[in-house]
Protein backbone atom coordinates (compact mmCIF):
# COMPACT_ATOMS: atom_id res chain seq x y z
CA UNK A 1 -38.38 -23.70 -27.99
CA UNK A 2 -40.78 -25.53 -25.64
CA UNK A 3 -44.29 -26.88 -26.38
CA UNK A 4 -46.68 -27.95 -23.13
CA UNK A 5 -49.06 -30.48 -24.78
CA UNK A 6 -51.79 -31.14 -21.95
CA UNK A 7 -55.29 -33.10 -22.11
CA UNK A 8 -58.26 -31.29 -22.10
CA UNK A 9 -60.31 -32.23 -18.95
CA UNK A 10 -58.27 -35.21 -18.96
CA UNK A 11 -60.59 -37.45 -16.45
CA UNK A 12 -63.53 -36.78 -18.37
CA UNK A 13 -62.04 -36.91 -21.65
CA UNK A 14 -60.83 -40.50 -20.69
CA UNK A 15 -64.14 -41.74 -19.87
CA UNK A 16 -65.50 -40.51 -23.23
CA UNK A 17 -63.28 -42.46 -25.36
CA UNK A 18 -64.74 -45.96 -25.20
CA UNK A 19 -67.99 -44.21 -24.83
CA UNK A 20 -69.00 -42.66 -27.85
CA UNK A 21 -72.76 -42.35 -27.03
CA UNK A 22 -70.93 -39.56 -24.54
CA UNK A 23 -70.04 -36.85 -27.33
CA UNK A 24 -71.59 -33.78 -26.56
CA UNK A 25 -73.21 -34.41 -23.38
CA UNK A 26 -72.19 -33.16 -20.31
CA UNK A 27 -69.94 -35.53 -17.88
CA UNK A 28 -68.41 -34.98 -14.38
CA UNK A 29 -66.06 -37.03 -12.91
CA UNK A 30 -66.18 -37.59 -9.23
CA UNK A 31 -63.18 -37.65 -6.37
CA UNK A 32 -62.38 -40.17 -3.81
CA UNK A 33 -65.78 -41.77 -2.37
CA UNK A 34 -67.64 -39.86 -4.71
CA UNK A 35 -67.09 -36.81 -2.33
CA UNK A 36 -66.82 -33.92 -5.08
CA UNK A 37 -66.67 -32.71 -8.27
CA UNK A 38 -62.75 -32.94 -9.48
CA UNK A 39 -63.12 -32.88 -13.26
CA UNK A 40 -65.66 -31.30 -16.07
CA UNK A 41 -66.00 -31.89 -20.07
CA UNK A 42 -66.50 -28.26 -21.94
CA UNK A 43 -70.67 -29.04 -21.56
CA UNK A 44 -70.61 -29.78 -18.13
CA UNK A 45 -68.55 -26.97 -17.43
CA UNK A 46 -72.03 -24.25 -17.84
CA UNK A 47 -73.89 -25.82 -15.10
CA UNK A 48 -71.67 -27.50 -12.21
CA UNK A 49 -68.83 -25.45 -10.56
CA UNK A 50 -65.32 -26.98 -9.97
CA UNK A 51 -65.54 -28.89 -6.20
CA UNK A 52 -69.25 -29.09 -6.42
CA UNK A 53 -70.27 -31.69 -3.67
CA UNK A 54 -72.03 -34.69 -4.78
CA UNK A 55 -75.02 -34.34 -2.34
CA UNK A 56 -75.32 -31.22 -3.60
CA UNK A 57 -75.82 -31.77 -7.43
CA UNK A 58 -76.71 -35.38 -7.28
CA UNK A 59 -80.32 -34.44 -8.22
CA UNK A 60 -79.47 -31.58 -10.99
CA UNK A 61 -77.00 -34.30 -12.85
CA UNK A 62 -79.95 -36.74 -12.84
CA UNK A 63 -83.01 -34.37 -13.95
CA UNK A 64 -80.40 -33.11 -16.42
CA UNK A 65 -79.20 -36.70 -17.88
CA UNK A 66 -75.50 -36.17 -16.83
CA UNK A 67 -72.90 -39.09 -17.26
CA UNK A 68 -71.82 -38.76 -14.12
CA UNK A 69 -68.58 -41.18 -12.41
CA UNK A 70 -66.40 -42.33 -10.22
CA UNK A 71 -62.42 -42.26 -9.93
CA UNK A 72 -61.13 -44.86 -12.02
CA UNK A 73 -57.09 -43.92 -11.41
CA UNK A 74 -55.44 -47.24 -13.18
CA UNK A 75 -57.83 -46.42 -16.58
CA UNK A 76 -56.47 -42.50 -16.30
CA UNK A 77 -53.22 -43.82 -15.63
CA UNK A 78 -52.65 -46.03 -18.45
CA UNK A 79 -54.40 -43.53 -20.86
CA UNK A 80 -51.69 -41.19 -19.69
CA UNK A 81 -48.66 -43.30 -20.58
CA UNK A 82 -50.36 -43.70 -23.80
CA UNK A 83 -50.09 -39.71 -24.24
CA UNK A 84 -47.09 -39.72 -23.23
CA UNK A 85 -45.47 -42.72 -25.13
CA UNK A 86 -47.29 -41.00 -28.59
CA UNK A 87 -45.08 -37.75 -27.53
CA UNK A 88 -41.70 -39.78 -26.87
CA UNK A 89 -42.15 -40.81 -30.57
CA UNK A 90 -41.96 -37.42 -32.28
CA UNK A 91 -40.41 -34.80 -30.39
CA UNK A 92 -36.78 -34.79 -28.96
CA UNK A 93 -36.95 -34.44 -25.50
CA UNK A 94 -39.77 -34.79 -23.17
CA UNK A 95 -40.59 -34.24 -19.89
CA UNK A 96 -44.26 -35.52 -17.99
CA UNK A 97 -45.18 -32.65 -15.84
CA UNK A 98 -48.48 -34.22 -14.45
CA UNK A 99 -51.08 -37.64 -14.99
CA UNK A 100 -51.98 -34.94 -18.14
CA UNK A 101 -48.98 -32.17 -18.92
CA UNK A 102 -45.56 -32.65 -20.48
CA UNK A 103 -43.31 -30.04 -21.61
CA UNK A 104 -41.85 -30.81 -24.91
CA UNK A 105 -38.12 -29.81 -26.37
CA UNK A 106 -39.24 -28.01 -29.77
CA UNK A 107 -35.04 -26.96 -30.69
CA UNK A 108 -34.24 -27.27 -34.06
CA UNK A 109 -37.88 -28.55 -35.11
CA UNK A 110 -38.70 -24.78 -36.28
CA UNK A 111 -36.08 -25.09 -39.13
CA UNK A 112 -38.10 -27.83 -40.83
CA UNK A 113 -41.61 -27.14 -39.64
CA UNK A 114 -43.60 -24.41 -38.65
CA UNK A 115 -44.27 -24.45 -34.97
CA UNK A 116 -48.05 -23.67 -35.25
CA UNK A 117 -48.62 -26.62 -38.12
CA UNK A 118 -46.01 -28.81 -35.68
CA UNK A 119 -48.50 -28.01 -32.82
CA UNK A 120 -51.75 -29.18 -34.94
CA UNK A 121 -49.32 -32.24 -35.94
CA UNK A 122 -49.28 -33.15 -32.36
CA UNK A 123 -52.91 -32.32 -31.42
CA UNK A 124 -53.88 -34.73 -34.62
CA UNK A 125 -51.58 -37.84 -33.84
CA UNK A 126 -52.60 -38.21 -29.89
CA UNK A 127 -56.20 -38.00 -31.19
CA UNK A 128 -55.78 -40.82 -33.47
CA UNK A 129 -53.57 -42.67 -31.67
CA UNK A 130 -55.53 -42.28 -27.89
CA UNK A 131 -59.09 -40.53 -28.80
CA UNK A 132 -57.99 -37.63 -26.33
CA UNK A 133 -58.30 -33.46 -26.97
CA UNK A 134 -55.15 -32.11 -26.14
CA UNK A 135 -54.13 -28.15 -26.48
CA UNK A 136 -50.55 -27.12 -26.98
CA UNK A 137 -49.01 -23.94 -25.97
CA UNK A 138 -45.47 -22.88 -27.50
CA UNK A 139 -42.89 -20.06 -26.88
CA UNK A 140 -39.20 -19.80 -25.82
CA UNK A 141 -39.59 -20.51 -22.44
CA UNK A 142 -41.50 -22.62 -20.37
CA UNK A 143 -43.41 -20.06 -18.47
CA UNK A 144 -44.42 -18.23 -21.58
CA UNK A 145 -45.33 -22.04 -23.19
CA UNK A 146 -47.83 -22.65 -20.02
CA UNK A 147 -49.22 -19.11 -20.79
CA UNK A 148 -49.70 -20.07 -24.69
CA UNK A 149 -51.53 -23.41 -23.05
CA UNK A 150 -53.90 -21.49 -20.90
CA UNK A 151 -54.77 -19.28 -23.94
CA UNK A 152 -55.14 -22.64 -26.17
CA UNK A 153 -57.68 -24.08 -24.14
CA UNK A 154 -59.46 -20.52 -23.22
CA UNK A 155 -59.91 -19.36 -26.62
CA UNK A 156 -61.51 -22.00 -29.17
CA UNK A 157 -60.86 -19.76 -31.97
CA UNK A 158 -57.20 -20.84 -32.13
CA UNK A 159 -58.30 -24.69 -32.84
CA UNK A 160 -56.38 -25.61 -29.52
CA UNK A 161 -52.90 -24.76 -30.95
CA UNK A 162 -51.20 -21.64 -30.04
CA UNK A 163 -47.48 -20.15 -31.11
CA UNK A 164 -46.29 -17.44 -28.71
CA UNK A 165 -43.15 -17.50 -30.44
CA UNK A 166 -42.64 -13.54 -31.73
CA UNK A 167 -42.62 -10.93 -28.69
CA UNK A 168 -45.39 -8.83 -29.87
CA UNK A 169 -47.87 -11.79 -29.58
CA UNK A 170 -46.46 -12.48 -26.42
CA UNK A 171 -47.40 -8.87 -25.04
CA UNK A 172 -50.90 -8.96 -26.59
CA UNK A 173 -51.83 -11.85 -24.51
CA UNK A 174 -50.08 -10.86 -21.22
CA UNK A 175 -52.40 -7.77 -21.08
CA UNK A 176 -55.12 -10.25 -21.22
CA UNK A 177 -54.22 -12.86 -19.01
CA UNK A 178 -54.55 -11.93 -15.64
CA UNK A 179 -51.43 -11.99 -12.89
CA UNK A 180 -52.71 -15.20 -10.88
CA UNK A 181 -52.47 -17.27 -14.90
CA UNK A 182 -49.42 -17.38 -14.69
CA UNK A 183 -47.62 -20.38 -13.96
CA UNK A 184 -46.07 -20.48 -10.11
CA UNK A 185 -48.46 -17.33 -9.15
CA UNK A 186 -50.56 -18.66 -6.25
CA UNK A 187 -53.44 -17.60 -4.70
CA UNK A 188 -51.73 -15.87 -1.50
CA UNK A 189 -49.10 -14.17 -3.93
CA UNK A 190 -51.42 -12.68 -6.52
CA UNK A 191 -53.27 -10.94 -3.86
CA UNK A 192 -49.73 -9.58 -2.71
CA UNK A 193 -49.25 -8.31 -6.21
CA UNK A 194 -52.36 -6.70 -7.13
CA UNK A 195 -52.25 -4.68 -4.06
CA UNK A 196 -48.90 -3.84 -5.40
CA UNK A 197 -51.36 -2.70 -8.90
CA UNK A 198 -49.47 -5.96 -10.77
CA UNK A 199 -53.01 -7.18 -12.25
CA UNK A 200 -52.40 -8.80 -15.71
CA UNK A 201 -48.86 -11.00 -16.43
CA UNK A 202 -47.80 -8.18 -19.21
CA UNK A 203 -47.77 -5.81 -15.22
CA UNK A 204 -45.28 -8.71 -14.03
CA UNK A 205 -43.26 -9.16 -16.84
CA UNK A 206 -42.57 -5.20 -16.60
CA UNK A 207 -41.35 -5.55 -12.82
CA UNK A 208 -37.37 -5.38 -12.66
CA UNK A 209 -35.86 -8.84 -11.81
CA UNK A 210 -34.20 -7.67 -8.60
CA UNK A 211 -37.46 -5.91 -7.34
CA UNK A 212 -39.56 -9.33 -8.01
CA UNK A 213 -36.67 -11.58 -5.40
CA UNK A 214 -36.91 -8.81 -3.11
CA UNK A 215 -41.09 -8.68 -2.74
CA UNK A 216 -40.75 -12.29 -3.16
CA UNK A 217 -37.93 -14.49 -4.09
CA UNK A 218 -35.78 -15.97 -6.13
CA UNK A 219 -38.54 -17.89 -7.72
CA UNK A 220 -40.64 -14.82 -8.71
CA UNK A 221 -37.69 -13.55 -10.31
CA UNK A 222 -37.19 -16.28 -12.30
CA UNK A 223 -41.02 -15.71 -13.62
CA UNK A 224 -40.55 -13.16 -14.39
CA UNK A 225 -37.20 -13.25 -16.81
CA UNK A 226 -39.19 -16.29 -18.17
CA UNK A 227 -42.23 -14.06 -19.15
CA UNK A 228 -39.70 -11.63 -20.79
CA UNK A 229 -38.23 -14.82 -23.01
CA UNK A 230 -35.05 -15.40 -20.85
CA UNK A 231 -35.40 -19.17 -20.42
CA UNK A 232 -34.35 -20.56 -16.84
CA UNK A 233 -35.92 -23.53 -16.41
CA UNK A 234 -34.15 -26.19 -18.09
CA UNK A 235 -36.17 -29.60 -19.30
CA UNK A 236 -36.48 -32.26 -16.59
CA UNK A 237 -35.85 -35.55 -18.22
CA UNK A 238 -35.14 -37.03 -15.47
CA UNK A 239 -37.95 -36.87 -12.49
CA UNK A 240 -36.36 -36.50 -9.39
CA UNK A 241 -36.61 -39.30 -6.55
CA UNK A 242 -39.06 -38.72 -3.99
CA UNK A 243 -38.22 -37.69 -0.47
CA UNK A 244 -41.38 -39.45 0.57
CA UNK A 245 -44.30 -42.03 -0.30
CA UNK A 246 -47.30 -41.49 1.41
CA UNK A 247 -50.55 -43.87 0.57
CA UNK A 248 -53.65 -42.28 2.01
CA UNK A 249 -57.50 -42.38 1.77
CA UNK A 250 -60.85 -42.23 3.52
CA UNK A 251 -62.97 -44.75 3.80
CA UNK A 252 -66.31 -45.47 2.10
CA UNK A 253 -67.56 -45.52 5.95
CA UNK A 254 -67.40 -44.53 9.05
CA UNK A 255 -65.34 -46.85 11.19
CA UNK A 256 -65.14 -48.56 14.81
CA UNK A 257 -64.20 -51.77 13.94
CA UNK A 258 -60.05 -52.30 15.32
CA UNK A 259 -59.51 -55.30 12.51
CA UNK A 260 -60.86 -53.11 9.78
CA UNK A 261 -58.93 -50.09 9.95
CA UNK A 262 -55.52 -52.97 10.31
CA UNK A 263 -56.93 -53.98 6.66
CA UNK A 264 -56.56 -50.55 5.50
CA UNK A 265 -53.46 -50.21 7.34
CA UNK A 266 -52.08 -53.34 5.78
CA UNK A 267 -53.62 -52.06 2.47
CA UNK A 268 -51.80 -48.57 2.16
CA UNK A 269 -48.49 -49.87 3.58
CA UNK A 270 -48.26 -52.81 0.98
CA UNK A 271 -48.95 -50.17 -1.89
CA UNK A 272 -46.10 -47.68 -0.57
CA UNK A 273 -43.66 -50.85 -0.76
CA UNK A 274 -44.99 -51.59 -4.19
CA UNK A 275 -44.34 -47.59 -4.87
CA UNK A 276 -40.59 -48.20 -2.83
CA UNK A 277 -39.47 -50.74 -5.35
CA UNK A 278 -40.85 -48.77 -8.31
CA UNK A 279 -38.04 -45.99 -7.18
CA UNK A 280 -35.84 -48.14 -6.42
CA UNK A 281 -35.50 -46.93 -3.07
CA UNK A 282 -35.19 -48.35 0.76
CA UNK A 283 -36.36 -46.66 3.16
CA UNK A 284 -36.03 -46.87 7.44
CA UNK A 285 -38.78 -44.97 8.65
CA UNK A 286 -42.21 -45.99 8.67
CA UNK A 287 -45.20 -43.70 10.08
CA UNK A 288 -48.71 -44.35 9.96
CA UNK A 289 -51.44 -41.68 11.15
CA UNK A 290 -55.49 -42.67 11.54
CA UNK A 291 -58.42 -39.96 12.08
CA UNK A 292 -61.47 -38.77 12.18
CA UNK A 293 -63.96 -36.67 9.96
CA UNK A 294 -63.84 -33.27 11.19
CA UNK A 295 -67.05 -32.89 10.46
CA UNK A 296 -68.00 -35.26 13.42
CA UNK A 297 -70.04 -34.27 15.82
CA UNK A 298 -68.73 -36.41 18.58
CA UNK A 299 -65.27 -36.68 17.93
CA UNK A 300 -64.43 -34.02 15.01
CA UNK A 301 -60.95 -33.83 13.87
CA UNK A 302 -59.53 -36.90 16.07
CA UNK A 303 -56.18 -37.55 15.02
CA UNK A 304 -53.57 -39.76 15.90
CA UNK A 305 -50.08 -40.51 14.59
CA UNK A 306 -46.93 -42.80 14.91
CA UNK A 307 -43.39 -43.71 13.74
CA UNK A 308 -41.01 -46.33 13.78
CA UNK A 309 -37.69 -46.61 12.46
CA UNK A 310 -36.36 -49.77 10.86
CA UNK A 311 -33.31 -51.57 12.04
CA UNK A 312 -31.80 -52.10 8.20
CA UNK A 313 -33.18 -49.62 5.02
CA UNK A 314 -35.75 -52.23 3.53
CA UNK A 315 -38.13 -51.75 0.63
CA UNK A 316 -39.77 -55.82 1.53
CA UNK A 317 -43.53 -55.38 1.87
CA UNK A 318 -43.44 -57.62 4.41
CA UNK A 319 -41.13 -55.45 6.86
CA UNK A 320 -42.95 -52.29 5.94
CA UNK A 321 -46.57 -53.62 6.82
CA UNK A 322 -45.10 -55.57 9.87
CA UNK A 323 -44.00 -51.87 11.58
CA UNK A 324 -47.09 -50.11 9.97
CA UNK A 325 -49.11 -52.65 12.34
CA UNK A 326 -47.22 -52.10 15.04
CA UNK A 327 -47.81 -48.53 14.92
CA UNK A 328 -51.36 -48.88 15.04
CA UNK A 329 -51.38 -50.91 18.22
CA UNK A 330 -49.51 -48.09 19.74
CA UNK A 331 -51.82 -45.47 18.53
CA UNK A 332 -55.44 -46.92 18.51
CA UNK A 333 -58.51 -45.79 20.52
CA UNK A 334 -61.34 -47.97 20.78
CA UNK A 335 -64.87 -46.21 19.91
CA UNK A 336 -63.65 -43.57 17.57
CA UNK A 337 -65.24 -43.38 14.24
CA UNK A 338 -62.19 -43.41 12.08
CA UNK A 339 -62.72 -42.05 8.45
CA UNK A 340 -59.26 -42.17 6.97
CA UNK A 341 -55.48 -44.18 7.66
CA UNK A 342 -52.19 -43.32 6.13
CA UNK A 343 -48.98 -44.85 5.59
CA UNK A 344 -45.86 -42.59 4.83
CA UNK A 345 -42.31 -44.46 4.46
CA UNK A 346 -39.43 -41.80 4.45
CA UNK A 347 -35.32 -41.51 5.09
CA UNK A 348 -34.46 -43.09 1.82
CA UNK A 349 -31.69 -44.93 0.95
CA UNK A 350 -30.34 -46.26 -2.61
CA UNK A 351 -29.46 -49.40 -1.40
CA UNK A 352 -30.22 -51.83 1.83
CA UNK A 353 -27.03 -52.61 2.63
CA UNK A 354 -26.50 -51.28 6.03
CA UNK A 355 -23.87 -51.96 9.29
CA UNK A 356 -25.30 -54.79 11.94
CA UNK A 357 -24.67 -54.25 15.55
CA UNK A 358 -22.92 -57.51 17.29
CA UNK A 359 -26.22 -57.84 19.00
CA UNK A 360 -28.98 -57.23 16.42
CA UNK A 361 -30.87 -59.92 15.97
CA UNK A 362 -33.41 -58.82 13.28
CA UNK A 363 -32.08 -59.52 9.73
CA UNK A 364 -33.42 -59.55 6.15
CA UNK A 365 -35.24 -62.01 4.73
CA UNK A 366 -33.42 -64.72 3.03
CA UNK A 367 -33.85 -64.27 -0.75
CA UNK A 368 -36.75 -61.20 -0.03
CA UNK A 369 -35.21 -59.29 -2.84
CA UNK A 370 -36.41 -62.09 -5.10
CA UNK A 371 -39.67 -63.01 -3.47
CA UNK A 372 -40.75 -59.17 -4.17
CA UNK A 373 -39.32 -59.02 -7.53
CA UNK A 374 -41.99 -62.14 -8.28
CA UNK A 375 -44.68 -61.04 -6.59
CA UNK A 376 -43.94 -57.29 -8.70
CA UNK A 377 -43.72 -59.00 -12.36
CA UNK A 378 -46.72 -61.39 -11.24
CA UNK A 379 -49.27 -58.26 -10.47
CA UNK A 380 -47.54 -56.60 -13.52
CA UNK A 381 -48.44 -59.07 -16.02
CA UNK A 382 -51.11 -61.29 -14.44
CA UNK A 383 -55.10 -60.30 -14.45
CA UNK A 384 -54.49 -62.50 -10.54
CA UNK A 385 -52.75 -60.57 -8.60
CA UNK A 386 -50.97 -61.26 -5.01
CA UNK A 387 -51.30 -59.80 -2.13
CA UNK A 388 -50.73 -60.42 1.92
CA UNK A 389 -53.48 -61.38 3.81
CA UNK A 390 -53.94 -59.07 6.60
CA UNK A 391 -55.55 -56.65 3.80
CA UNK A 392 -58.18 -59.51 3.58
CA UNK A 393 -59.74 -61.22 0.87
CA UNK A 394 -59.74 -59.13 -2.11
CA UNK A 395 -63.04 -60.08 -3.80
CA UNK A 396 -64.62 -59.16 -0.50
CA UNK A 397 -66.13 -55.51 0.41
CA UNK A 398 -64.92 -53.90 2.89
CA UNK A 399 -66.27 -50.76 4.42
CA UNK A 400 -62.25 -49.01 4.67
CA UNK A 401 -62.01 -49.03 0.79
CA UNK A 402 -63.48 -46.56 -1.33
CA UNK A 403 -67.02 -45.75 -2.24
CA UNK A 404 -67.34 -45.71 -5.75
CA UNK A 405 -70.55 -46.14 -7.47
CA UNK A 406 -70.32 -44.74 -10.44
CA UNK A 407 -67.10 -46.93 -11.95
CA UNK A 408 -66.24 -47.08 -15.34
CA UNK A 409 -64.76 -49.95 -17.01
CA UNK A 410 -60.64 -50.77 -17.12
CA UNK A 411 -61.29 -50.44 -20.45
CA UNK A 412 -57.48 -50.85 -21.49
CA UNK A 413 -56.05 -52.84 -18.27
CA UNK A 414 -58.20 -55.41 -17.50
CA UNK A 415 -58.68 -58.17 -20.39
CA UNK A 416 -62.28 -59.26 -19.25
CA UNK A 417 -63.30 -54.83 -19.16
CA UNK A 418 -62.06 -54.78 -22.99
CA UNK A 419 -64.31 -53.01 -25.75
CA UNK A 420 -66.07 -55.87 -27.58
CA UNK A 421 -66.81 -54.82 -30.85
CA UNK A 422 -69.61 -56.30 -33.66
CA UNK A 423 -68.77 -56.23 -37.01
C-alpha cells in the first residue's frame, strides 16, 4: 500500500502560513525575476492562468488586491523538510518525490487503521505541525496512488483524502480521469494515444502490456500493469546521486559589464561546490555557458559555452570557481547584452584520490578538505555567512542577481525575519 501526501499549491500555501491576514484571498507566487506566474492558491486559481506573465497581469492583481510575490526558495525549502520530517515520524518508509510530494510505505498500517481515517490522520498532523493543506492519494501501487492524489485535490467533496484501495473504485475514477492524468503520460505521448482512441486512464489500463512496450516502451508498460494494481515501482529510500549539478539563472538586467557577469560566474560555481560536498561527490569537469535573451533584438539567442577538465576530481570551491573563470575568459564577447550564466560540474567521482603524473605540478590544497568543511558548518549554523570574493560584497546589489520585488520574509531561517508575536 502506498500513500502520495503532496502540498496543495505548495509556494503559495507557504507564504500564507505566517500570514494569516492571507486566508481566503487570492495569492500568486512569482518565478525567477518576477518573470511569470509559477504557483496559485485555490482563489487565485479563477482569474490568473498557470505561466501568466507578470507584465501582463501586474495591473489585474493590483485593481483586484492580490498578494502577489516573489521566489523565496530557502523559506519553501525549509517548510518542505518540515513536511517531510512530520511524515518520517509516522509512517514506515518514505520517499521525497519533489520540494512538495513523497510517496509513503502504507504495508501493514491497514491491519490497525483504516486507510481513509490514516489518510485524514496525516492531512491533520502536517497542518498542525507546519500550517500547510496537503491531499493524500492511496492505492496498491504508486501509479494508481498519484491517480487517487489528482482526484484528492480535484474533487473537494472527498475532504482532500482519497482511498483507491478496492478495484471497482479504481475503475470509476479511471473513466473520469483523462489519459494525459496519469502519472509518466506526457504531452507528446497522450496525443499518440488518443489518436490511437486511448482517451481516459480506465482506455490505458485496458491496453495489453506487450502492446503498450511495443507503441511505446518499456515504461508505458509498466503504467500500465501499475494502473491494473500490479505494483512495479518499488519505494526509493534512497535518492540516487546526481550525474550532474548545474547552477543557473538570469539576471535581474541586461548585461555588458565583463566584471559583472565574473560575479555571477563566481556566484553559481561556488553554489555547485557547496551542492558537490552536499553529495559527497568530486567531480573533474567544469563547464560554464553565458547568453543572451532571445528575445533581443540585436543579438537574440547569443550563446556561448566552455569546458575544462580538472587535473585531480576536486569538490574545493576554490578549484571549481578558479576553472569556471577561466572558462569565461575563453568564451567572452565584449558588447553583448548577456541575460543569464551557468555553471555545470560533471564526471563524478566518490572520492579525490586520483594518480599524479611525474610532471604535474598542480596539487590539492593543503588541508582544503578541512577549510571547506568550516566554511560548510559556518554558513550552516551562522546568520554570517562566508563566501569568496570575486562574487563581491554580499550586502551590495548587483544587477546579475535576481529581481525580486515582491520577497517575503525567511520567516523560519533567518533569526532577525522571525514572527514576533504580542501577547
Amino acid at each position: 500500500m502506498f500513500a502520495l501526501i503532496d502540498v496543495n499549491s505548495f509556494y503559495a500555501s507557504c507564504e500564507q502560513v505566517f500570514r494569516p491576514d492571507l486566508k481566503g484571498k487570492p495569492v500568486v507566487v512569482l518565478s525567477n525575476n518576477d518573470g511569470c506566474v509559477i504557483a496559485r492558491s485555490r482563489d487565485a486559481r479563477k482569474h490568473i492562468r498557470m505561466g501568466a506573465p507578470w507584465f501582463e497581469i501586474e495591473s489585474f492583481v493590483k485593481e483586484n488586491n492580490v498578494a502577489i510575490f516573489s521566489s523565496n526558495y530557502t523559506y519553501y525549502a525549509d517548510m518542505s523538510m518540515r513536511v517531510m520530517e512530520v511524515l518520517t515520524s509516522l509512517v514506515p518508509k518514505l520517499e521525497v518525490y519533489s520540494i512538495d510530494e513523497a510517496f509513503c510505505d502504507l504495508s501493514g498500517i491497514d491491519s490497525i487503521h483504516d486507510l481513509t481515517q490514516f489518510g485524514f490522520y496525516l492531512q491533520q498532523q502536517i497542518m498542525q505541525r507546519c500550517h500547510l493543506p496537503v491531499g493524500v492519494g492511496i492505492s496498491t501501487t504508486k501509479t494508481l496512488a498519484k491517480l487517487a492524489n489528482f482526484a484528492a485535490k480535484q474533487w473537494q467533496k472527498t475532504g482532500g483524502v482519497v482511498d483507491l484501495s478496492l478495484k471497482d473504485r479504481q475503475q470509476k475514477l479511471m473513466s473520469l480521469v483523462p489519459v494525459n492524468e496519469v502519472w509518466g503520460i506526457g504531452r507528446k505521448l497522450s496525443k499518440k494515444l488518443q489518436l490511437l482512441n486511448i482517451n481516459t486512464a480506465l482506455d490505458l489500463s485496458r491496453l495489453p502490456p506487450d502492446e503498450a512496450r511495443k507503441l511505446h516502451s518499456v515504461v508505458l508498460e509498466r503504467t500500465v500493469r501499475e494502473l491494473n494494481g500490479i505494483s512495479c515501482l518499488t519505494l526509493e529510500e534512497q535518492q540516487n546521486t546526481k550525474k550532474q549539478i548545474i547552477c543557473s539563472r538570469s539576471f535581474g538586467n541586461k548585461i555588458t559589464n565583463y566584471d559583472f557577469v565574473r560575479q555571477s560566474i563566481c556566484a553559481r560555481a561556488e553554489r555547485a561546490a557547496e551542492k558537490l560536498r552536499e553529495e559527497k561527490q568530486f567531480c573533474k569537469l567544469i563547464s560554464v555557458s553565458i547568453q543572451s535573451s532571445r528575445f533581443s533584438k540585436k543579438d537574440g539567442g547569443f550563446y556561448r559555452y566552455g569546458s575544462q577538465k580538472l587535473t585531480y576530481p576536486s569538490q574545493d570551491s576554490r578549484d571549481i570557481i578558479k576553472a569556471a573563470t577561466q572558462i569565461l575568459d575563453n568564451i567572452w564577447v565584449e558588447e553583448i547584452k548577456y541575460s543569464k550564466s551557468s555553471v555545470m560540474l560533471s564526471d563524478f567521482f566518490d572520492s579525490g584520490v586520483t594518480q599524479f603524473s611525474l610532471f604535474e605540478k598542480q596539487k590539492p590544497y593543503k588541508n582544503g578538505d578541512i577549510l571547506m568543511q568550516l566554511i560548510d558548518d559556518i554558513n550552516r549554523s551562522s546568520p554570517a555567512k562566508i563566501g569568496f570574493a570575486g562574487k563581491g560584497n554580499g550586502e551590495k546589489k548587483y544587477p546579475w542577481q535576481m529581481r525580486r520585488e515582491y520577497l517575503s520574509q525567511k520567516w523560519t531561517t533567518d533569526i532577525d525575519q522571525t514572527a514576533i508575536v504580542k501577547c
